[in-house]
Protein backbone atom coordinates (compact mmCIF):
# COMPACT_ATOMS: atom_id res chain seq x y z
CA UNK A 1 -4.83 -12.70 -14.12
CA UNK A 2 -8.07 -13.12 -12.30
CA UNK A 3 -8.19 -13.66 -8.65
CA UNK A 4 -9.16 -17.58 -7.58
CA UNK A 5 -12.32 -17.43 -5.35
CA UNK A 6 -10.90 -17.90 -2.26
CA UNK A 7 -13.40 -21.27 -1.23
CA UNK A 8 -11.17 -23.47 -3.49
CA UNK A 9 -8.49 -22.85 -0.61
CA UNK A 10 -5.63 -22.39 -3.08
CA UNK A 11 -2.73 -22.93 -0.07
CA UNK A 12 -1.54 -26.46 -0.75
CA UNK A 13 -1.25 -25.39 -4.70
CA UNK A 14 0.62 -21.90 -3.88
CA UNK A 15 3.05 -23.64 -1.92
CA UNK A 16 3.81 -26.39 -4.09
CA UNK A 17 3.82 -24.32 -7.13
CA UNK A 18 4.76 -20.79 -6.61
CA UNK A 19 7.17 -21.43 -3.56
CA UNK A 20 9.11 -23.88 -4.52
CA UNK A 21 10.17 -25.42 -0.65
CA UNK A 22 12.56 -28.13 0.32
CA UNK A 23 12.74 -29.00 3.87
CA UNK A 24 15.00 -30.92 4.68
CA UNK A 25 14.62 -33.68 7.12
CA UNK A 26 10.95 -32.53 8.25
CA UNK A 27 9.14 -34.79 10.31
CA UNK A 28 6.34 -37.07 8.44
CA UNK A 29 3.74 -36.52 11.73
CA UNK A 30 1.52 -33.39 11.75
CA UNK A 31 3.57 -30.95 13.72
CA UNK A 32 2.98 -28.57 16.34
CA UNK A 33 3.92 -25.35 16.48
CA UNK A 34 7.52 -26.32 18.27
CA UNK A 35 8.44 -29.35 16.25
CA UNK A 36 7.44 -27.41 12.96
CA UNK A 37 9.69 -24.75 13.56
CA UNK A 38 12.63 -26.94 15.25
CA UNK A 39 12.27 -29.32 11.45
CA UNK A 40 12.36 -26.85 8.89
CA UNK A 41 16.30 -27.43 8.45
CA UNK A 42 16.34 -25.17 4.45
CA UNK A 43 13.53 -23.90 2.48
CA UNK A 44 13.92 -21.55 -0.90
CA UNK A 45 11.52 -19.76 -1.77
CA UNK A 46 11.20 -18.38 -5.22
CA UNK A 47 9.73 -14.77 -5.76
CA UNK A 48 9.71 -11.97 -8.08
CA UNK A 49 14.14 -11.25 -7.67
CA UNK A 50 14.93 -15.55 -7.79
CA UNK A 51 15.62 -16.79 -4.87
CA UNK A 52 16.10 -17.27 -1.35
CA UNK A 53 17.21 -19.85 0.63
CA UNK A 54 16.83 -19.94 4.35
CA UNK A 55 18.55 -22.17 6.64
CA UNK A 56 17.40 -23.53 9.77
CA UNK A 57 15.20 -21.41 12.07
CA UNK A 58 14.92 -18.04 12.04
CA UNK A 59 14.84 -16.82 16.02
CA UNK A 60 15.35 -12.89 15.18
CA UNK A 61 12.66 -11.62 12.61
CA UNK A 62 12.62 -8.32 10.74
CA UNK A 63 9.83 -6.90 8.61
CA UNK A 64 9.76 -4.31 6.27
CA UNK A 65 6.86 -2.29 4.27
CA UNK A 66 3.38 -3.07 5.03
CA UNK A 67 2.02 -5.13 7.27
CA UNK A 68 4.46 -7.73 6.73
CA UNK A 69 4.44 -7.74 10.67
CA UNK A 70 0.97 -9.13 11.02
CA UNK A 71 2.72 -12.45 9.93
CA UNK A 72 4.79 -13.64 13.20
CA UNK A 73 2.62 -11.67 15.78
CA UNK A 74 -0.27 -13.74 14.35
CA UNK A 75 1.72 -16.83 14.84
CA UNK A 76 2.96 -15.90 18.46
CA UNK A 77 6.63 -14.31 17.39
CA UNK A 78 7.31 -10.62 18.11
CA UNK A 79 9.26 -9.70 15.50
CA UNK A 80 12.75 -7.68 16.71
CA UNK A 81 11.80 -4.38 14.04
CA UNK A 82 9.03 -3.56 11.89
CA UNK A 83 7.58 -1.12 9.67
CA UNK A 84 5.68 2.19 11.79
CA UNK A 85 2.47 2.53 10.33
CA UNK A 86 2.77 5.40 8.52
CA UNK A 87 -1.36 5.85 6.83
CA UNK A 88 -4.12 5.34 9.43
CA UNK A 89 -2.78 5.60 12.83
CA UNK A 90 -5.02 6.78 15.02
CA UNK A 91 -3.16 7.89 17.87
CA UNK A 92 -0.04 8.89 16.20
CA UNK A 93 1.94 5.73 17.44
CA UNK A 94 3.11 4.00 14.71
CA UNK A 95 1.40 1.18 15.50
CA UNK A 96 -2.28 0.31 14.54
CA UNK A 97 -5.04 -0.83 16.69
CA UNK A 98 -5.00 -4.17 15.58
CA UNK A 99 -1.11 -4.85 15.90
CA UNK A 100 -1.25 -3.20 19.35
CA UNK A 101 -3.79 -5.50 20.75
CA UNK A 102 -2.02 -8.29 19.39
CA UNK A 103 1.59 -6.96 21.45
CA UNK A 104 -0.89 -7.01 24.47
CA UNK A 105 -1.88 -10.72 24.38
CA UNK A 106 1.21 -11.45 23.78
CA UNK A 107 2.71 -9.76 26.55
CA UNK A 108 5.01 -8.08 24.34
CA UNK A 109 6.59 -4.19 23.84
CA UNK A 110 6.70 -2.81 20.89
CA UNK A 111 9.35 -3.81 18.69
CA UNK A 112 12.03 -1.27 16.77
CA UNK A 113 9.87 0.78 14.60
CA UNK A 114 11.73 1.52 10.85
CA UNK A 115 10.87 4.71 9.62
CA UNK A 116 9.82 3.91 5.70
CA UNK A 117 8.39 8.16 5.31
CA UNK A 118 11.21 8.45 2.80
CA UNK A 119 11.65 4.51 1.97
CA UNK A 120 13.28 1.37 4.15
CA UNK A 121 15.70 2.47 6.56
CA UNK A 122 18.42 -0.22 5.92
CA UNK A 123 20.49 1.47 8.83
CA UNK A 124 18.33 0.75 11.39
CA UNK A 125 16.91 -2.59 9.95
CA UNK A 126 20.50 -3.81 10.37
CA UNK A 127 20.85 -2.60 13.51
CA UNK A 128 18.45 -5.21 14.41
CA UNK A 129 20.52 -8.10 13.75
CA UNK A 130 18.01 -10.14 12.13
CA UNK A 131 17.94 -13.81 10.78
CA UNK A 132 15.48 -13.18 7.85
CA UNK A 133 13.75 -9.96 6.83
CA UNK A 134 10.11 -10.31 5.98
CA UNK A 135 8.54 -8.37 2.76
CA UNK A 136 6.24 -10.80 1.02
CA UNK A 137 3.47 -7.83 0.98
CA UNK A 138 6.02 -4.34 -0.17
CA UNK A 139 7.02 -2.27 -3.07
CA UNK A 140 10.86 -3.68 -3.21
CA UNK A 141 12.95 -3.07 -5.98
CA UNK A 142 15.87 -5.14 -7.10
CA UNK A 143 18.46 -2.10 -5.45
CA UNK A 144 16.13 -2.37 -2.16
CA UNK A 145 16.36 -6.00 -2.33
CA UNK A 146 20.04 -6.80 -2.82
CA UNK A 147 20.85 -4.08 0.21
CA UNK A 148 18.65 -6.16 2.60
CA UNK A 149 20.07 -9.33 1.22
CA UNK A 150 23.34 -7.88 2.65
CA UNK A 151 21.73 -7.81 5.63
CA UNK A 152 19.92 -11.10 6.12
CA UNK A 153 17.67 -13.42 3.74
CA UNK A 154 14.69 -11.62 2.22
CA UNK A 155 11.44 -13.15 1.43
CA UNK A 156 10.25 -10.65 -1.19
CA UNK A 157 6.68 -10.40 -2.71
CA UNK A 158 6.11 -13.25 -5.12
CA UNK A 159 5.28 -11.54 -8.54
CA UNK A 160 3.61 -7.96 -8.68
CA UNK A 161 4.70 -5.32 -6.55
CA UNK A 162 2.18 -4.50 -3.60
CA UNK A 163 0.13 -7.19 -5.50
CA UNK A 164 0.48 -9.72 -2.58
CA UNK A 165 -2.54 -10.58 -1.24
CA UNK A 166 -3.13 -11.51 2.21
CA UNK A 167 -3.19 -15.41 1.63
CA UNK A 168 0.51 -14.99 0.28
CA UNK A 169 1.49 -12.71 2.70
CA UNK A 170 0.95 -15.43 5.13
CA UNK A 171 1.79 -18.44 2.94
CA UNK A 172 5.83 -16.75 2.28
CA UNK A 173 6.37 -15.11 5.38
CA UNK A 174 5.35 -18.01 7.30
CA UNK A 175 7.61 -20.25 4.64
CA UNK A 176 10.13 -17.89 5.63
CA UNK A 177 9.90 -18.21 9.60
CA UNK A 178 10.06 -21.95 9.65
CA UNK A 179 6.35 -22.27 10.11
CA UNK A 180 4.81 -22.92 7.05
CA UNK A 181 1.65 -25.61 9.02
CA UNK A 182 0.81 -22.86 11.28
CA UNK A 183 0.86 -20.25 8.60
CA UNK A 184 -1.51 -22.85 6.83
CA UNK A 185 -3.82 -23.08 9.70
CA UNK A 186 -3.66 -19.67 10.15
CA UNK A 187 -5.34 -19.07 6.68
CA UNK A 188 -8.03 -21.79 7.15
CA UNK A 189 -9.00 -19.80 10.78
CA UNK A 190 -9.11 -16.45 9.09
CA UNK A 191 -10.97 -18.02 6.06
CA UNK A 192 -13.62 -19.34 8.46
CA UNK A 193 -14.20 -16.32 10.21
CA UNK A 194 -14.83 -14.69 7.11
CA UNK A 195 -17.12 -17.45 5.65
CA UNK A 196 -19.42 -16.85 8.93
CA UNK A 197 -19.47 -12.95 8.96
CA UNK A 198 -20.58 -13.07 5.30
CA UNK A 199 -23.10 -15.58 5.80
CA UNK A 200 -24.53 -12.75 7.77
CA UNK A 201 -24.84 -10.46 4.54
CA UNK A 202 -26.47 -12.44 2.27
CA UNK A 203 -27.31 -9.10 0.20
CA UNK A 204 -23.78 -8.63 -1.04
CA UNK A 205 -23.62 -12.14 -2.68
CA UNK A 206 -22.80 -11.89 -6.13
CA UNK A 207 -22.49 -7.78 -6.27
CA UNK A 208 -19.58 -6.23 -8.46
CA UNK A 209 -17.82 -4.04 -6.84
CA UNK A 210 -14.69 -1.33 -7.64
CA UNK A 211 -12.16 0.25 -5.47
CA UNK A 212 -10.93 3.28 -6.76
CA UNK A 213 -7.88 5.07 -5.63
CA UNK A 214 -7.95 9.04 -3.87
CA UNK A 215 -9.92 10.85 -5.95
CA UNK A 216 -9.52 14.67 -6.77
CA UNK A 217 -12.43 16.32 -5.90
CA UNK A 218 -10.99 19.31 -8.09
CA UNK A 219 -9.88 17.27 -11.02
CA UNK A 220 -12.24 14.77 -12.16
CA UNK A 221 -10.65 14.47 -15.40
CA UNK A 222 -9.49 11.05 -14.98
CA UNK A 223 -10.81 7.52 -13.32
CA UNK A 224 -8.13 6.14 -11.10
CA UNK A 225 -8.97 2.70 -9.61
CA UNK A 226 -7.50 -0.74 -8.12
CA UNK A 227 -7.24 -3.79 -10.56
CA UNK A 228 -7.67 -7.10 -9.95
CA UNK A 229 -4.54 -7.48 -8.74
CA UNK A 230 -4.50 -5.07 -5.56
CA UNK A 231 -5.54 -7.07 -2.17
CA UNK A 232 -8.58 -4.21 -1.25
CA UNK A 233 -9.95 -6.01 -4.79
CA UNK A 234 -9.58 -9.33 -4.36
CA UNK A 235 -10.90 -9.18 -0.83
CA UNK A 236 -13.97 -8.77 -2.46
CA UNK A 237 -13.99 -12.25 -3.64
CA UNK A 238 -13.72 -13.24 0.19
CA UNK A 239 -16.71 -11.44 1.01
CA UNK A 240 -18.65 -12.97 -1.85
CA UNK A 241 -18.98 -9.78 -4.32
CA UNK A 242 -16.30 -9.69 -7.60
CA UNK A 243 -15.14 -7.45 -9.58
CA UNK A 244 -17.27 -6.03 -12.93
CA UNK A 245 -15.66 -7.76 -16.06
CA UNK A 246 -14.44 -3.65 -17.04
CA UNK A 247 -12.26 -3.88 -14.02
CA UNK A 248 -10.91 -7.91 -15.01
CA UNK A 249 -10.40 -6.98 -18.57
CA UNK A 250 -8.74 -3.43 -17.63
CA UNK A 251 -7.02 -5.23 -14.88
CA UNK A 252 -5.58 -7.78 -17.62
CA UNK A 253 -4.37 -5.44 -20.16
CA UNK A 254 -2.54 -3.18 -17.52
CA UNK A 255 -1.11 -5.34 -15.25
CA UNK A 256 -0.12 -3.37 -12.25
CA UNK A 257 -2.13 -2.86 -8.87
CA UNK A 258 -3.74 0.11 -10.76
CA UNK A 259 -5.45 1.83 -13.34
CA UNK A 260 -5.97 5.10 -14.67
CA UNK A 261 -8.49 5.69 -17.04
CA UNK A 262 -9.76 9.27 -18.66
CA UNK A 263 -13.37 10.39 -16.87
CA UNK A 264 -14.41 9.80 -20.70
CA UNK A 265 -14.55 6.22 -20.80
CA UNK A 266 -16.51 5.90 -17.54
CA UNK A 267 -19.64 4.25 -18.95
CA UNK A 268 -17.70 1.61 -19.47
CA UNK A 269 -18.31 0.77 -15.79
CA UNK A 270 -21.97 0.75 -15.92
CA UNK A 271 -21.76 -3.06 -14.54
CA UNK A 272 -19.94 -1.70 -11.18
CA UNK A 273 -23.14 -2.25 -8.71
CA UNK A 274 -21.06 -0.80 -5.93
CA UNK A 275 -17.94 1.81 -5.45
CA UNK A 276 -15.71 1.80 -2.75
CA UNK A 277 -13.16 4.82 -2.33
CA UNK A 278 -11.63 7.21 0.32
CA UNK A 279 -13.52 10.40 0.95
CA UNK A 280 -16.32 12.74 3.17
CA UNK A 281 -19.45 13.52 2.08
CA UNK A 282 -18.30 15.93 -0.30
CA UNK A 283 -16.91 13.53 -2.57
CA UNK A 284 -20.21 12.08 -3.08
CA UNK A 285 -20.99 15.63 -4.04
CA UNK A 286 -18.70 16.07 -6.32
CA UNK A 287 -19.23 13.01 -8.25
CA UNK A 288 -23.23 13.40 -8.63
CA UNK A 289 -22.46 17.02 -9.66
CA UNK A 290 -19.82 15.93 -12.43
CA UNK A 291 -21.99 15.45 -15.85
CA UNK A 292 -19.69 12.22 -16.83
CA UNK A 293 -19.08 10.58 -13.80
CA UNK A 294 -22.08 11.28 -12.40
CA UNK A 295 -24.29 8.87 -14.97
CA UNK A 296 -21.89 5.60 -13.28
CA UNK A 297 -24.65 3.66 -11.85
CA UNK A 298 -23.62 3.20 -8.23
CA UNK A 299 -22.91 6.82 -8.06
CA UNK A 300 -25.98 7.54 -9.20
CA UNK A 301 -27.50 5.11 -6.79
CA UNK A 302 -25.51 6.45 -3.75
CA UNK A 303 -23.99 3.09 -3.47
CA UNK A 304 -20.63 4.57 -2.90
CA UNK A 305 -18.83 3.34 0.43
CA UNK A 306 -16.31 6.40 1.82
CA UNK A 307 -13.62 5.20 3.64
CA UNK A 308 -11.34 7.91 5.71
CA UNK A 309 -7.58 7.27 6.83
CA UNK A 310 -8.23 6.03 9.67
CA UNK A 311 -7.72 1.82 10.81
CA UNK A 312 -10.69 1.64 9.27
CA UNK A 313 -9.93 2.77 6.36
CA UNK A 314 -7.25 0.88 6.47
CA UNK A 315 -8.19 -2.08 6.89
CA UNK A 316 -10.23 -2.43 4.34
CA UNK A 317 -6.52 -3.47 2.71
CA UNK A 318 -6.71 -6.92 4.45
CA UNK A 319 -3.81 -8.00 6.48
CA UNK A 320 -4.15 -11.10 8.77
CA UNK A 321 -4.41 -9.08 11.48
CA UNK A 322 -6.61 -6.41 10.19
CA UNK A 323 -9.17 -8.83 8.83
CA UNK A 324 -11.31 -9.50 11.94
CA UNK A 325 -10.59 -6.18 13.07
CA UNK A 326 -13.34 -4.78 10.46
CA UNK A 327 -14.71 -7.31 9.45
CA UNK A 328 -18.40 -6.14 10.83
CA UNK A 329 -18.00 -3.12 10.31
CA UNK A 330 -16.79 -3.04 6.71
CA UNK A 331 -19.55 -6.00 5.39
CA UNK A 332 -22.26 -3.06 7.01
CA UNK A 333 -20.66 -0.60 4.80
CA UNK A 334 -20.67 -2.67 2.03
CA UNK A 335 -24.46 -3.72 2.90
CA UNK A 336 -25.78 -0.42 3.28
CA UNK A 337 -24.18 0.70 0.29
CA UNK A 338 -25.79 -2.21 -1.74
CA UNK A 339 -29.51 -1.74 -0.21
């Protein structure tokens, strides 16, 4: 249940194996974006509810749940409805800063915004008429699932629930679109870019590292953290830290994108060199004044990154889109924490 380092470039392997894909009379040539799209005559795709099969070319794309979006406006397609930001918006919008300088380049306004504050608005998601419905990254369950099906083909997260990291995202959604070279490409840009910020950082190489969830500043009772299968984790890989074996081993035995532990057991992540969470100062406070939590080694090092909800913050879930967003920013967090 580990996460692959990301330098073995697992694409080829996840769409051969864990999307099963049959296109049907698909060129032989390496395609460009136009003659990929206009070739892609069926695909299925298997995920975590069967099956889906898609055929010919999507022109009207909907997303749902997180950042599902990122997908087509990273490959040049405004999708016709997506999911308003609803954690980190800055300016109240619905849209984050990252997705709104992509509608820029593009040209584009921005599309129908669904309303997910009490779950997917299927109304208004079918109001958009849409070929295929986007949701490789989301929290779906089989009821939410067979409602959008009504609606239009969904390509649903692969295994876990909001255990899609942002590799898959890309690697299904794109399947999904039509456009599964660019979607490729896409992930061998991003992968790049990361490869040359981190080169940067050369003091983060090897660190262990663990997320953990909002923590109650009044309740300390209990350790609630990301496992190894939540994306903000297994970016870590990308940026050339892991996770302590505590978190892998924890991660294996639970496995769902998180973990709950009791504030008792913390020494068992003494080999966490750094923590990242979402806080102010005073949760730094709190921790160094609790008498359990407190004996952790990063906290007692200070090597605690606090993120706030803001895009920041939020980014630090990586989303195509997102990624080069923080990037600097998020590797100097991550370094000053670690000095």
């Amino acid at each position: 249940m580990t996460h692959p380092h990301p330098r073995f470039k697992l694409l080829g392997a996840l769409a051969a194996a864990t999307a099963v894909v049959a296109l049907s009379a698909c060129s032989g040539e390496a395609a460009s974006t136009e003659s990929s799209a206009e070739s892609a005559e069926t695909v299925t795709i298997e995920h975590a509810f069967g099956e889906t099969e898609i055929e010919g070319t999507p022109e009207r794309v909907a997303t749902v749940a997180w950042a599902n979006h990122e997908v087509p406006l990273a490959l040049g397609v405004v999708p016709v409805g997506m999911a308003a930001a609803n954690f980190g918006d800055d300016d109240g919008d619905g849209v984050l800063p990252w997705v709104e300088e992509k509608l820029e380049e593009l040209g584009a306004e921005t599309p129908v915004l669904f309303d997910e504050g009490d779950g997917i608005d299927f109304e208004a998601v079918a109001d958009t008429n849409p070929d295929v419905i986007l949701a490789a990254y989301s929290g779906l369950d089989q009821q939410a699932y067979d409602t959008l099906s009504e609606i239009a083909p969904v390509v649903a997260f692969p295994e876990t629930a909001w255990g899609t990291n942002w590799r898959d995202m890309i690697t299904f959604n794109s399947l999904g679109m039509g456009m599964a070279e660019e979607g490729e490409q896409l992930i061998a840009d991003i992968e790049a870019e990361i490869d040359t910020k981190v080169s940067e950082y050369p003091e983060l190489e090897g660190k262990s590292a663990m997320f953990l969830t909002h923590v109650d500043e009044s309740d300390l009772s209990t350790v609630s953290y990301y496992s190894t299968l939540d994306p903000r984790v297994q970016f870590f890989d990308d940026l050339g830290m892991g996770s302590p074996e505590s978190v892998v081993q924890a991660s294996e035995e639970n496995g769902t994108f998180s973990v709950e532990q009791s504030a008792e057991t913390a020494d068992e992540f003494a080999d966490a060199e750094l923590i990242v969470t979402y806080g102010g100062p005073e949760l730094l406070e709190a921790l160094k004044a609790d008498p359990i939590l407190s004996q952790m080694p990063a906290v007692e090092n200070d090597a605690v990154v606090r993120l706030g909800s803001d895009p920041l913050g939020t980014a630090a879930n990586p989303t195509p889109l997102a990624i080069s967003w923080v990037l600097d920013d998020y590797l100097k967090l991550l370094a000053d924490a670690a000095e």
